[in-house]
N, C-alpha and C. Protein backbone atom coordinates (compact mmCIF):
# COMPACT_ATOMS: atom_id res chain seq x y z
N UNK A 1 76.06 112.10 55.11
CA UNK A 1 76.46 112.57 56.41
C UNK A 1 76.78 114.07 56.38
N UNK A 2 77.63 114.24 55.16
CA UNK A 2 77.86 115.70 55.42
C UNK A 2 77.02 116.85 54.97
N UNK A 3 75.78 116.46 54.64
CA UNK A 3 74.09 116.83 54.26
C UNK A 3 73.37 117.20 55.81
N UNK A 4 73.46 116.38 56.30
CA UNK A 4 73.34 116.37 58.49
C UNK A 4 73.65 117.49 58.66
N UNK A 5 75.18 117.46 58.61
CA UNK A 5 76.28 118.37 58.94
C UNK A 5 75.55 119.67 58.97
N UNK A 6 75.39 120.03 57.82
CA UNK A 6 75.56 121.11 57.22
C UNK A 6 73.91 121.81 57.17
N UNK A 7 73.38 120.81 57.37
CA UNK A 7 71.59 121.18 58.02
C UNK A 7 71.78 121.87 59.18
N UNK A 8 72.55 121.05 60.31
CA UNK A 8 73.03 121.57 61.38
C UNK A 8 73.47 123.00 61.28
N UNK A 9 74.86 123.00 60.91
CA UNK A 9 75.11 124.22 60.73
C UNK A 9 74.77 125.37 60.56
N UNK A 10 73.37 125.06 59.36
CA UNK A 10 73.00 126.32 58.82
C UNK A 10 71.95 126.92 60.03
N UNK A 11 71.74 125.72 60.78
CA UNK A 11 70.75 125.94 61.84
C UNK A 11 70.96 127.57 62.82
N UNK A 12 72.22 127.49 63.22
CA UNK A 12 72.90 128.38 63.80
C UNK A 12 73.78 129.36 63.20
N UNK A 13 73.98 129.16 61.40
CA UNK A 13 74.63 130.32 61.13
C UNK A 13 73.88 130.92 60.06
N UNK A 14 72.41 130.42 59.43
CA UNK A 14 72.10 130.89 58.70
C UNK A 14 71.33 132.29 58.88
N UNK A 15 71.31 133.51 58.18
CA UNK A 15 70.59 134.78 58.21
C UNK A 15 69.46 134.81 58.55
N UNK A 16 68.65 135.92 59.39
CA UNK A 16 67.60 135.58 59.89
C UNK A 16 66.74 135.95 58.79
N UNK A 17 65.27 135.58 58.67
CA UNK A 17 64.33 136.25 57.56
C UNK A 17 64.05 137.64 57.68
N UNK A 18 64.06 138.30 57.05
CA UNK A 18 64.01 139.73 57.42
C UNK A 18 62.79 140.29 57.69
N UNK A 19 61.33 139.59 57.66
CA UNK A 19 60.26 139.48 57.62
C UNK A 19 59.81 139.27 59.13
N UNK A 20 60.56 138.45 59.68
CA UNK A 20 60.57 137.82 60.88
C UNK A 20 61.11 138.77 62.38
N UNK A 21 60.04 139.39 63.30
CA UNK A 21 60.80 140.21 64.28
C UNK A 21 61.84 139.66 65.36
N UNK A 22 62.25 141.01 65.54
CA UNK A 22 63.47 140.85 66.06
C UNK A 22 63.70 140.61 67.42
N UNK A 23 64.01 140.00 68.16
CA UNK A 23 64.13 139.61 69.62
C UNK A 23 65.11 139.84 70.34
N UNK A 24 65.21 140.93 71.42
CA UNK A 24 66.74 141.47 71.81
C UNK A 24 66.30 140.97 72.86
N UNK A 25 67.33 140.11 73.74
CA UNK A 25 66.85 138.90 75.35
C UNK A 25 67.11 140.22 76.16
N UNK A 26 67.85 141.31 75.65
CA UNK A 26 68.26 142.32 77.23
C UNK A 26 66.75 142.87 77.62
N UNK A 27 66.34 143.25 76.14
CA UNK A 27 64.84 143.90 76.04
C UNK A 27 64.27 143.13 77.08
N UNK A 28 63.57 141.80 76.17
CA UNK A 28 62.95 140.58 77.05
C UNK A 28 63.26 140.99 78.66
N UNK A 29 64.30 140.45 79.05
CA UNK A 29 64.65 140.80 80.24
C UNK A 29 64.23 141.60 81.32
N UNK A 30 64.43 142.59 80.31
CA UNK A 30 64.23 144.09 81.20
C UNK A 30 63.04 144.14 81.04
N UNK A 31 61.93 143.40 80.30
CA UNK A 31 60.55 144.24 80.16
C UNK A 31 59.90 142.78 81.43
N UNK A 32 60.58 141.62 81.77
CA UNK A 32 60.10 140.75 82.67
C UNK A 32 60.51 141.35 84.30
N UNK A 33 61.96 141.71 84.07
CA UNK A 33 62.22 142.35 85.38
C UNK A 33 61.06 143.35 85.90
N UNK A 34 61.22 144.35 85.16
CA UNK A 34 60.63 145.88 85.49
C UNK A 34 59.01 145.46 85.58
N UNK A 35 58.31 144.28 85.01
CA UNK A 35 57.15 144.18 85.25
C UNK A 35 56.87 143.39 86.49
N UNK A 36 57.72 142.27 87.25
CA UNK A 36 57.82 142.23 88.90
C UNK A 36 58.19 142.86 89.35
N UNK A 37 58.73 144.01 89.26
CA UNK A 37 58.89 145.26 90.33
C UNK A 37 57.21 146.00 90.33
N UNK A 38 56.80 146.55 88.94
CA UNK A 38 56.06 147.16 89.36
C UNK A 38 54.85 146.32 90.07
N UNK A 39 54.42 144.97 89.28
CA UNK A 39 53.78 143.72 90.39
C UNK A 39 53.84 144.50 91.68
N UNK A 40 55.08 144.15 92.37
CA UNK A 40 55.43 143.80 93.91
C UNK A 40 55.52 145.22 94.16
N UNK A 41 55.16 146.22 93.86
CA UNK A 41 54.85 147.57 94.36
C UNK A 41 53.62 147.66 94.70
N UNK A 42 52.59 147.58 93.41
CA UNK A 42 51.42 147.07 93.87
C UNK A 42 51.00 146.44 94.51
N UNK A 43 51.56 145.36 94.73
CA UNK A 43 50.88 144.61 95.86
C UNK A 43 51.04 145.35 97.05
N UNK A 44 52.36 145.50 97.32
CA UNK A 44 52.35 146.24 98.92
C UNK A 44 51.62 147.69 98.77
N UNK A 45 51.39 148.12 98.14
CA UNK A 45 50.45 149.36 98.14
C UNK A 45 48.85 149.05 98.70
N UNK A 46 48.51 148.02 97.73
CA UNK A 46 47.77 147.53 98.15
C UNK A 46 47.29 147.17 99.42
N UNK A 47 48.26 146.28 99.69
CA UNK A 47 48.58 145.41 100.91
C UNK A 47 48.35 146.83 102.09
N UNK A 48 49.18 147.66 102.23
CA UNK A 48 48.65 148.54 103.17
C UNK A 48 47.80 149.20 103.04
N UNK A 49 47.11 149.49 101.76
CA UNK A 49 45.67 150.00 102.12
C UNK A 49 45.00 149.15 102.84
N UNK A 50 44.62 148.19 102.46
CA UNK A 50 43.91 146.91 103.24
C UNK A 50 43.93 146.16 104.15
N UNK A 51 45.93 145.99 104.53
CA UNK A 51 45.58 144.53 105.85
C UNK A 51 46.82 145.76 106.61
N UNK A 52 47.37 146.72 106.44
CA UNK A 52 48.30 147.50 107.20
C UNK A 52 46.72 148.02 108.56
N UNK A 53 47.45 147.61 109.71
CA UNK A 53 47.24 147.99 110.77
C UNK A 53 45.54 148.36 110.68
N UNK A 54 44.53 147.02 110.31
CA UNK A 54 43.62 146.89 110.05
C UNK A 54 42.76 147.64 109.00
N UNK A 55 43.54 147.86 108.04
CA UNK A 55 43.21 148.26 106.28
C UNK A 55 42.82 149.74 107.14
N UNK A 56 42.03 149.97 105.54
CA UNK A 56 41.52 151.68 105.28
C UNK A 56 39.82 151.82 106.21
N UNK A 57 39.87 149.72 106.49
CA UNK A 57 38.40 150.37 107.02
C UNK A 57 37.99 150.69 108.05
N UNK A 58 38.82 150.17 109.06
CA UNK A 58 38.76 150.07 109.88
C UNK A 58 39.37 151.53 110.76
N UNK A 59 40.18 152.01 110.44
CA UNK A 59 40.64 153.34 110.87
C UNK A 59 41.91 154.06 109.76
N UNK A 60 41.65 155.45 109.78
CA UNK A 60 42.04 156.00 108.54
C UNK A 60 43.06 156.22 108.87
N UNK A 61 44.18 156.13 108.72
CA UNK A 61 45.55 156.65 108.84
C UNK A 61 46.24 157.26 107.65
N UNK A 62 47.40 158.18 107.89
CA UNK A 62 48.18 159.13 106.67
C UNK A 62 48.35 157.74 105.81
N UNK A 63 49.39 157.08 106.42
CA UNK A 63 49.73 155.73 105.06
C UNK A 63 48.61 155.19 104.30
N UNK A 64 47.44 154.57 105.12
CA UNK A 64 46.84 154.22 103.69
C UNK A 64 46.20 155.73 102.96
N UNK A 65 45.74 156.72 103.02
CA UNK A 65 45.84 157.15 102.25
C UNK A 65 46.79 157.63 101.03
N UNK A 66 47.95 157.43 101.54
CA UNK A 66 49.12 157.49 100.80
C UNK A 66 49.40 156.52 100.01
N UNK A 67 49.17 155.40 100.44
CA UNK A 67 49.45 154.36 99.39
C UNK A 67 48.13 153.79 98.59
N UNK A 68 46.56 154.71 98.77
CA UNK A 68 46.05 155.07 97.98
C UNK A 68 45.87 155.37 97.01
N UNK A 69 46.41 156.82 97.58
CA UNK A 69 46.27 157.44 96.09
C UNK A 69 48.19 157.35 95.57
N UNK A 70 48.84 156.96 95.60
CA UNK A 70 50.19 156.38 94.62
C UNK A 70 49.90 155.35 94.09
N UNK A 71 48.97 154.31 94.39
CA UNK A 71 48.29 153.33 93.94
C UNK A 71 47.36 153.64 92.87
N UNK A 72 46.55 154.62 93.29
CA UNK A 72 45.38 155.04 91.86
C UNK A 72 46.79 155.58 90.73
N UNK A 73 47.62 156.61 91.16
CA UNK A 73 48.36 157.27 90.32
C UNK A 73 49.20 156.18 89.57
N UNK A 74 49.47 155.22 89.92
CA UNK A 74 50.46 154.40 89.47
C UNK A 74 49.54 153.42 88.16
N UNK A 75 48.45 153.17 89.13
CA UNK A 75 47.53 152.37 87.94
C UNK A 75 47.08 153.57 86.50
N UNK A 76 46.64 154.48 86.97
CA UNK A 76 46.56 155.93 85.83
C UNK A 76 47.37 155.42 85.03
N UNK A 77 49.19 155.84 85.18
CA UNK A 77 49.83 155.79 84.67
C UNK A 77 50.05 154.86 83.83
N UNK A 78 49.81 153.42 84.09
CA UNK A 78 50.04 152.45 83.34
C UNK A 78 48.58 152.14 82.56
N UNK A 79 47.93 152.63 82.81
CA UNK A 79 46.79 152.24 81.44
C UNK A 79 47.20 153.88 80.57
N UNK A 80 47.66 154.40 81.15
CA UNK A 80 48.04 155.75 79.79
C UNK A 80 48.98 155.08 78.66
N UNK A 81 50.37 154.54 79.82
CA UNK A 81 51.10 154.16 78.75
C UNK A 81 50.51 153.01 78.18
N UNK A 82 49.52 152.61 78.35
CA UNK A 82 48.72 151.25 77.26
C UNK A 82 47.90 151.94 76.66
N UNK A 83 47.13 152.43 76.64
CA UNK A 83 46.32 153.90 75.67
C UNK A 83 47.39 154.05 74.45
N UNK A 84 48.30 154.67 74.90
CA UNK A 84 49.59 155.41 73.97
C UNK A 84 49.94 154.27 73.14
N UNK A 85 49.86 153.35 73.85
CA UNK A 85 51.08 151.97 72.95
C UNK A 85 50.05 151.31 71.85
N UNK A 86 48.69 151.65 72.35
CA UNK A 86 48.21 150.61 71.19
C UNK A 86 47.30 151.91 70.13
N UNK A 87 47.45 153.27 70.68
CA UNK A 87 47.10 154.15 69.75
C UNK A 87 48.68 154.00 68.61
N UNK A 88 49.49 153.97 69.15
CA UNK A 88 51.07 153.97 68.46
C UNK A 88 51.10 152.80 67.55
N UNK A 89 50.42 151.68 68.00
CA UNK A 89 50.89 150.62 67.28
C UNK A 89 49.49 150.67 66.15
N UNK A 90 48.49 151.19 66.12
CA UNK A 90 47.34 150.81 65.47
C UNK A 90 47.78 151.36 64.45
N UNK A 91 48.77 153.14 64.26
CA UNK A 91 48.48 154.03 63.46
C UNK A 91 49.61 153.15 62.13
N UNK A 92 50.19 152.17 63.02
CA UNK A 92 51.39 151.75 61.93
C UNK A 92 50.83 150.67 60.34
């Protein structure tokens, strides 16, 4: 029984492998949060290029071009920082 025990125990107090990466939940968190924000930006960017007050095709207005091009700029941006991250991670 006290073999159980102590299986148990080690379950939750034993050292992690040092081999094994490391998992911070705030990280996690923050990298699930901040990726439905930028989601739900896009979409409404989107969203008014296209169905705002009969999209971009139908008649041109300042907003959708605006949420155009912050839309191209925003997508830019995020395949740079994926460019960067996997040039960063390859060189390791």
């Amino acid at each position: 029984m006290k073999g159980l025990w102590r299986r148990w125990v080690d379950l939750f107090e034993a050292h992690d492998d040092p081999a094994e990466p490391h998992y911070d939940p705030i990280h996690l968190a923050v990298v699930l949060v901040a990726s439905q924000v930028v989601i739900g930006c896009l979409y409404w960017l989107l969203w008014t290029v296209f169905v705002y007050e009969g999209g971009i095709t139908h008649r041109l207005r300042l907003a959708h071009v605006v949420a155009l091009i912050v839309c191209a700029l925003a997508i830019a941006a995020l395949e740079e920082a994926d460019r960067r991250h996997r040039l960063h991670t390859t060189r390791k």
